[in-house]
C-alpha atoms as a PDB file:
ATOM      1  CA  UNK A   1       2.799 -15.405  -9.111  1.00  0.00           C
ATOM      2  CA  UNK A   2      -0.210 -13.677 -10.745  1.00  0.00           C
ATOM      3  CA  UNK A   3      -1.529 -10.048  -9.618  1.00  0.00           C
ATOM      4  CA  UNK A   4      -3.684  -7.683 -10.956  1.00  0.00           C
ATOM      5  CA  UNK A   5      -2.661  -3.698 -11.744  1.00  0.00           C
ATOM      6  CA  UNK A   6      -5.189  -1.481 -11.595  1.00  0.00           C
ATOM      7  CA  UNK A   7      -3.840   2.116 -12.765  1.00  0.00           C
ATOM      8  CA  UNK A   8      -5.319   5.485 -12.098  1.00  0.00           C
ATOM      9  CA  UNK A   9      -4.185   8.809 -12.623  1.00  0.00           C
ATOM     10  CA  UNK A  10      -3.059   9.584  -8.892  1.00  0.00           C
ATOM     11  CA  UNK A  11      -2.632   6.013  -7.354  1.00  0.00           C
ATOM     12  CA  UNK A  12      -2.377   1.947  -8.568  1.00  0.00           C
ATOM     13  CA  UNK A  13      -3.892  -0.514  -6.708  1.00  0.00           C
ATOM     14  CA  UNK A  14      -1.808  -3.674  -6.615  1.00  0.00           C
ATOM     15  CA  UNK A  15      -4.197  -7.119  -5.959  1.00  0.00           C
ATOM     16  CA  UNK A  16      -1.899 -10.465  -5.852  1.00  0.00           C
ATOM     17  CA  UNK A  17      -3.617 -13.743  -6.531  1.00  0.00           C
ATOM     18  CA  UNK A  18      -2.208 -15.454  -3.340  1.00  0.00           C
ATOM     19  CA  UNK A  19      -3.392 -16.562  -0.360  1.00  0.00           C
ATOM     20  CA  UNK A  20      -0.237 -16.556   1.465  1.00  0.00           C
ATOM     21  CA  UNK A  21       2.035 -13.216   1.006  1.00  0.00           C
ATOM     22  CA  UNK A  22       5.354 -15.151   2.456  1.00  0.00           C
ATOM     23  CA  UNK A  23       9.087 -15.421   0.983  1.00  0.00           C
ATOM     24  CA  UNK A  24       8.157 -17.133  -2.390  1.00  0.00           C
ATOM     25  CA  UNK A  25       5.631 -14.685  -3.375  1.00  0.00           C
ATOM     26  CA  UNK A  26       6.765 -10.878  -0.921  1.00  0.00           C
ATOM     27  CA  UNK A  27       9.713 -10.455  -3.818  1.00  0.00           C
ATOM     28  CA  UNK A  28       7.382 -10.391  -6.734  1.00  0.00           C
ATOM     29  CA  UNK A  29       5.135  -7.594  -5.336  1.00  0.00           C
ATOM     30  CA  UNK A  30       8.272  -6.070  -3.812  1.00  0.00           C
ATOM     31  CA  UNK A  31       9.730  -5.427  -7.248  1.00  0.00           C
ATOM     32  CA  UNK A  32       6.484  -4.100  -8.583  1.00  0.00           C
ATOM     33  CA  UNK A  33       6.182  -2.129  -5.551  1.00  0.00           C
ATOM     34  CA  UNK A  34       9.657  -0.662  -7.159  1.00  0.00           C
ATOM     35  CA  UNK A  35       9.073  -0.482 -10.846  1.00  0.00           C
ATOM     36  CA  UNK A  36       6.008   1.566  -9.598  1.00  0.00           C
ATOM     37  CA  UNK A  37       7.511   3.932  -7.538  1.00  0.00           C
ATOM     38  CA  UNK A  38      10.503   4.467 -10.215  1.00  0.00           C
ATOM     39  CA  UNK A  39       8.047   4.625 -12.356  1.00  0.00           C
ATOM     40  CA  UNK A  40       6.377   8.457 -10.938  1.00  0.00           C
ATOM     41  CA  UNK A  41       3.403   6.204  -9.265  1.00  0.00           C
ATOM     42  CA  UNK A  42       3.914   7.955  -5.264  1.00  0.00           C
ATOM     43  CA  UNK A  43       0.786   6.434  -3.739  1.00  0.00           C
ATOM     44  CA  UNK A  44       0.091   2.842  -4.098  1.00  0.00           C
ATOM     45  CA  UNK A  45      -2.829   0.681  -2.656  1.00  0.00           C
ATOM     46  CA  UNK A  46      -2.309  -3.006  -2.012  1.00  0.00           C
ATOM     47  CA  UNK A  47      -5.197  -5.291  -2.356  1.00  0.00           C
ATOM     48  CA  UNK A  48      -5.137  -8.132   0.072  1.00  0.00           C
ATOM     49  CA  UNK A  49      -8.293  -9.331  -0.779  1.00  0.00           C
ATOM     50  CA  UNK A  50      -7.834 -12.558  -1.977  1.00  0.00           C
ATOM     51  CA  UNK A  51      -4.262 -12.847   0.590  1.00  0.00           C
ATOM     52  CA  UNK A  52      -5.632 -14.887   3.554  1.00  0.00           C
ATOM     53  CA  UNK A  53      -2.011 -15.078   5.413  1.00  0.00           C
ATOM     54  CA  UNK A  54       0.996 -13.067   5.677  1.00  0.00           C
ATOM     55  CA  UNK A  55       4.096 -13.964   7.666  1.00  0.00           C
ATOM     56  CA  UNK A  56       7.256 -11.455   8.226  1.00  0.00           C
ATOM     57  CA  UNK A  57       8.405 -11.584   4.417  1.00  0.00           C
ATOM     58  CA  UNK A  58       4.998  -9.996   3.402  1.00  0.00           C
ATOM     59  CA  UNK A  59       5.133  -7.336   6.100  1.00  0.00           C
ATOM     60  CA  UNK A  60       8.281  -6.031   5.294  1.00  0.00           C
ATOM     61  CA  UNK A  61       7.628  -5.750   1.893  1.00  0.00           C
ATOM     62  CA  UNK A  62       4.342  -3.760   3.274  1.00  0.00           C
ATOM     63  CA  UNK A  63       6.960  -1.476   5.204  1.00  0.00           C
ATOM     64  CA  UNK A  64       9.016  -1.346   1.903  1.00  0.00           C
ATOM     65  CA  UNK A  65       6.690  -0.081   0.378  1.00  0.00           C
ATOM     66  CA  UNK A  66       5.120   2.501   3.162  1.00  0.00           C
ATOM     67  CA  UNK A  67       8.937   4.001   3.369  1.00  0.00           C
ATOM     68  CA  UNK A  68       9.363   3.769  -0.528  1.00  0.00           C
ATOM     69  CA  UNK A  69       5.672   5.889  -1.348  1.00  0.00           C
ATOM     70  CA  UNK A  70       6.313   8.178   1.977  1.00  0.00           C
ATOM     71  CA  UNK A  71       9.875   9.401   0.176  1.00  0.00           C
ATOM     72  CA  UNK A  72       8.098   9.989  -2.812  1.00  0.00           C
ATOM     73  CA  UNK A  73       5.570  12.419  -0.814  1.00  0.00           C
ATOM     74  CA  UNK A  74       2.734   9.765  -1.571  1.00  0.00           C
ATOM     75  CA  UNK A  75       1.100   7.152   0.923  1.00  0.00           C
ATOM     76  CA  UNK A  76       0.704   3.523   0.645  1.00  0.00           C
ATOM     77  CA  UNK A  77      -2.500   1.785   2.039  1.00  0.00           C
ATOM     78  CA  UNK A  78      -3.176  -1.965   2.606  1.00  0.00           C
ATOM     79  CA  UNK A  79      -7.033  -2.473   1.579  1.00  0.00           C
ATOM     80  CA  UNK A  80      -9.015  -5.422   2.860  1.00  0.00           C
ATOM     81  CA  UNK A  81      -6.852  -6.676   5.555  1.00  0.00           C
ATOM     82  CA  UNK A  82      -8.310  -9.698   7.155  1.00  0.00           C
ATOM     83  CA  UNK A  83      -8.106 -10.719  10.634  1.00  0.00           C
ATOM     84  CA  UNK A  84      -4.817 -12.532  10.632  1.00  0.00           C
ATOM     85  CA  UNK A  85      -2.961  -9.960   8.801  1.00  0.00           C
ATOM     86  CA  UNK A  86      -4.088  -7.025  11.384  1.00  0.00           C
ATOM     87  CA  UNK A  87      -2.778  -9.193  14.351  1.00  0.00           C
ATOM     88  CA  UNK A  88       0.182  -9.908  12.655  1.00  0.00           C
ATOM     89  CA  UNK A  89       0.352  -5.929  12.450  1.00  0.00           C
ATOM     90  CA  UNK A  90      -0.595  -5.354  15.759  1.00  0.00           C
ATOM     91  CA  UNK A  91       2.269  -8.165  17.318  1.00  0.00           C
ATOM     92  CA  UNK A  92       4.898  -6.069  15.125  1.00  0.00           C
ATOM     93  CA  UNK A  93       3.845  -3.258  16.477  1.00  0.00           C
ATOM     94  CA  UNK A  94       3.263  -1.698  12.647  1.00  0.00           C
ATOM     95  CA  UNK A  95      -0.158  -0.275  13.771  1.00  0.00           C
ATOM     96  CA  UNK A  96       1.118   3.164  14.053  1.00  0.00           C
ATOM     97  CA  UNK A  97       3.048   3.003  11.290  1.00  0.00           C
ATOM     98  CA  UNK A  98       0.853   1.266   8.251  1.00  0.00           C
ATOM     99  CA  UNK A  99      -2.449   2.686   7.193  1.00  0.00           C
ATOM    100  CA  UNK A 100      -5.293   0.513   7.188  1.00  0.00           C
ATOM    101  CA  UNK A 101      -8.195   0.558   4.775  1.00  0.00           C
ATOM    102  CA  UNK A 102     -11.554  -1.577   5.261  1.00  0.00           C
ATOM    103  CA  UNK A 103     -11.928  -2.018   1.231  1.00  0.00           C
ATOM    104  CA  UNK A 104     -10.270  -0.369  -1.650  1.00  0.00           C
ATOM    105  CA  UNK A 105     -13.049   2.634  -1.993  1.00  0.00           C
ATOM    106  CA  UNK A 106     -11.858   3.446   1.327  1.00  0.00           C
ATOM    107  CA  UNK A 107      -8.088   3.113   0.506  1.00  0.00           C
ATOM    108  CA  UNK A 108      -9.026   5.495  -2.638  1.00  0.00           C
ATOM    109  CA  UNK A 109     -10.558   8.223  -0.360  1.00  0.00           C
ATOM    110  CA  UNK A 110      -7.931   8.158   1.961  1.00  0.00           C
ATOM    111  CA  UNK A 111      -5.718   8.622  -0.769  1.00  0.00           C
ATOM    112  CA  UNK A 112      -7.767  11.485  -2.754  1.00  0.00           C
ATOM    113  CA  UNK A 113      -7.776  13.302   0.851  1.00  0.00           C
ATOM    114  CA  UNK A 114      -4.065  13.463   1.125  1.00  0.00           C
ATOM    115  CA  UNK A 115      -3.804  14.595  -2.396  1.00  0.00           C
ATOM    116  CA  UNK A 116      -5.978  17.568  -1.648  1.00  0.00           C
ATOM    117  CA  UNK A 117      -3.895  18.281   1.675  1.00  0.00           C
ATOM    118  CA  UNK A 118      -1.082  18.581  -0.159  1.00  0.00           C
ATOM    119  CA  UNK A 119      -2.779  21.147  -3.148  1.00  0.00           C
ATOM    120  CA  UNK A 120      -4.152  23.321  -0.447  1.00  0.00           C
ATOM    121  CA  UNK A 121      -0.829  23.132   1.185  1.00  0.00           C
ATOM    122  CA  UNK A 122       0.841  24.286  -1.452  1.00  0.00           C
ATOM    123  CA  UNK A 123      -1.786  26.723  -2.644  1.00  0.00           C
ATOM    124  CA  UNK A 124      -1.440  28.655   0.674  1.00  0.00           C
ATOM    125  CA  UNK A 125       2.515  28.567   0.909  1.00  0.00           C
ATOM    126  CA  UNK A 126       2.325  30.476  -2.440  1.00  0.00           C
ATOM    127  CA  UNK A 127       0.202  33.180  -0.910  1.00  0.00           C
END
């Protein structure tokens, strides 16, 4: 299975050319999602983009992911969901619990918005 890396300083946006996240391709991006977050990388956008179907493989490895990035202190955001994939979210009741981003600009801000949370945050509990 082929996927794109895109690397930044703060976050890495993860695009798999699929177009079903299932059982034979959810292990690939799962281990990424691991060397990644072993790796220092704490907030980590997945690019669904060219992924037109997901079944329960490819939502855990979503939730894998969203626990492995939340331990680290980061956030994990799944960019570019399409229809199928949010009602497959919405049945699992993972609404709540996964954040949602319309398009990987989006998935960035979110991203540069906790980052700044967390400086202030820390900023002020030094005061």
């Amino acid at each position: 299975m082929k996927f794109t890396i895109d690397k930044h300083e703060k976050y890495v946006i993860i695009q798999p050319h699929v177009e079903i996240l299932d059982g034979d391709s959810a292990p690939k991006i799962k281990a990424e999602f691991l060397l990644r977050n072993t790796g220092g990388q704490r907030n980590i956008i997945l690019d669904l983009s060219q992924v037109k179907e997901a079944d329960s493989s490819g939502l855990r490895t979503g939730l894998m992911a969203h626990r492995l990035c939340k331990a680290a202190g980061g956030v994990f955001v799944l960019a570019c969901v399409n229809q199928q994939i949010k009602s497959l979210i919405s049945v699992s009741n993972l609404a709540g619990v996964l954040t949602l981003a319309h398009n990987t600009a989006e998935a960035e801000d979110l991203i540069f918005s906790k980052e700044l949370e967390k400086e202030l945050r820390g900023a002020l509990e030094e005061e």
